[in-house]
Protein backbone atom coordinates (compact mmCIF):
# COMPACT_ATOMS: atom_id res chain seq x y z
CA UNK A 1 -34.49 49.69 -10.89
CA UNK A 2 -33.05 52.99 -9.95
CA UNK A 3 -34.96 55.55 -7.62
CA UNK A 4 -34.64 58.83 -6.35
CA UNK A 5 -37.25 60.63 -3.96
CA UNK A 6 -36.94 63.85 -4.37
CA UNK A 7 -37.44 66.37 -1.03
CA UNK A 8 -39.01 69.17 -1.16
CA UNK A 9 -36.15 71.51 -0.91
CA UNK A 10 -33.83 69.64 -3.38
CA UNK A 11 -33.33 71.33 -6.67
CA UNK A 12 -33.50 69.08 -9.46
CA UNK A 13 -29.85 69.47 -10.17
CA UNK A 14 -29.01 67.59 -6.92
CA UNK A 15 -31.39 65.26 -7.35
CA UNK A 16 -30.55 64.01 -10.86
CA UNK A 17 -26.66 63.84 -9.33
CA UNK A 18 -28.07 61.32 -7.09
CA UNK A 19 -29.50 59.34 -9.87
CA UNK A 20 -26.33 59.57 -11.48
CA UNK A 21 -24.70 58.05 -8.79
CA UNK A 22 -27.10 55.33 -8.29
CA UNK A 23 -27.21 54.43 -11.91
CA UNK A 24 -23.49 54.38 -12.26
CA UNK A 25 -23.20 52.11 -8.30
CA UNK A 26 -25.47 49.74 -10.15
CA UNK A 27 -23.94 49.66 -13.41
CA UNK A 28 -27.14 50.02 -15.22
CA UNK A 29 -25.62 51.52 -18.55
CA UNK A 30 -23.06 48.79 -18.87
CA UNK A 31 -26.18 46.29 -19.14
CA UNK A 32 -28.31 48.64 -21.52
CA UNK A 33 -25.22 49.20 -23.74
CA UNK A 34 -24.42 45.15 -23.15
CA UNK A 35 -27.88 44.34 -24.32
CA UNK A 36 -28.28 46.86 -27.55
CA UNK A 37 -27.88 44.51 -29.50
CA UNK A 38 -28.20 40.85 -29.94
CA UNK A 39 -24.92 38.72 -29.36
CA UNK A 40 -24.88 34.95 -30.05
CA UNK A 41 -23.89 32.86 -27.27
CA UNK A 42 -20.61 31.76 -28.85
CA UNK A 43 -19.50 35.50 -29.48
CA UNK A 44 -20.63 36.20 -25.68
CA UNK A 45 -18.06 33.08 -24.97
CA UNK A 46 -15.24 34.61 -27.15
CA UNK A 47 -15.51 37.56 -26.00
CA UNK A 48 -15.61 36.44 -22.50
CA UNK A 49 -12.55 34.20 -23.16
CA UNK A 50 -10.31 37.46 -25.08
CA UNK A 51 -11.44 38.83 -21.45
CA UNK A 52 -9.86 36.61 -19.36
CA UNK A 53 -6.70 36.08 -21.57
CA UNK A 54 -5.81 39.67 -21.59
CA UNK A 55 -6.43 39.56 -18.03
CA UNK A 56 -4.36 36.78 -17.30
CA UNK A 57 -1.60 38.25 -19.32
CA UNK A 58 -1.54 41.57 -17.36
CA UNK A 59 -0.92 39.18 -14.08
CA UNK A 60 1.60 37.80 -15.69
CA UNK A 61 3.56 40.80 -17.18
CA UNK A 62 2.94 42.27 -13.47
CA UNK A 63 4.80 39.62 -12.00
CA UNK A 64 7.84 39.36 -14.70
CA UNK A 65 9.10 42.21 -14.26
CA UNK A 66 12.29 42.72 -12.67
CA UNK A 67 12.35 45.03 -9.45
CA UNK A 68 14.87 48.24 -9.56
């Protein structure tokens, strides 16, 4: 859970930047948006799998290329 104290002489402004911060550091919205809506396990695995292939494949292409 996120949390900002806010001082007494802090506008909101700064203070919601803060939040901001904190909320993106912790990758809150990735989980919310993650957990809209309900994903069966085997699409979570698929999903996770296209993941790691494309991944992979970027190493790969990284390496292949020839050096100028």
């Amino acid at each position: 859970m996120a949390r900002v104290i806010v001082e007494d002489d802090e506008s909101f402004e700064s203070a919601l930047r803060r939040f901001n911060k904190i909320v993106q550091g912790n990758r809150i919205l990735i989980e919310v948006r993650n957990r809209r809506f309900f994903e069966k396990p085997s699409v979570i695995n698929k999903r996770k799998r296209a993941a790691k292939l494309r991944k992979s494949r970027r190493q790969t292409m990284k390496f292949a290329q020839p050096e100028s």
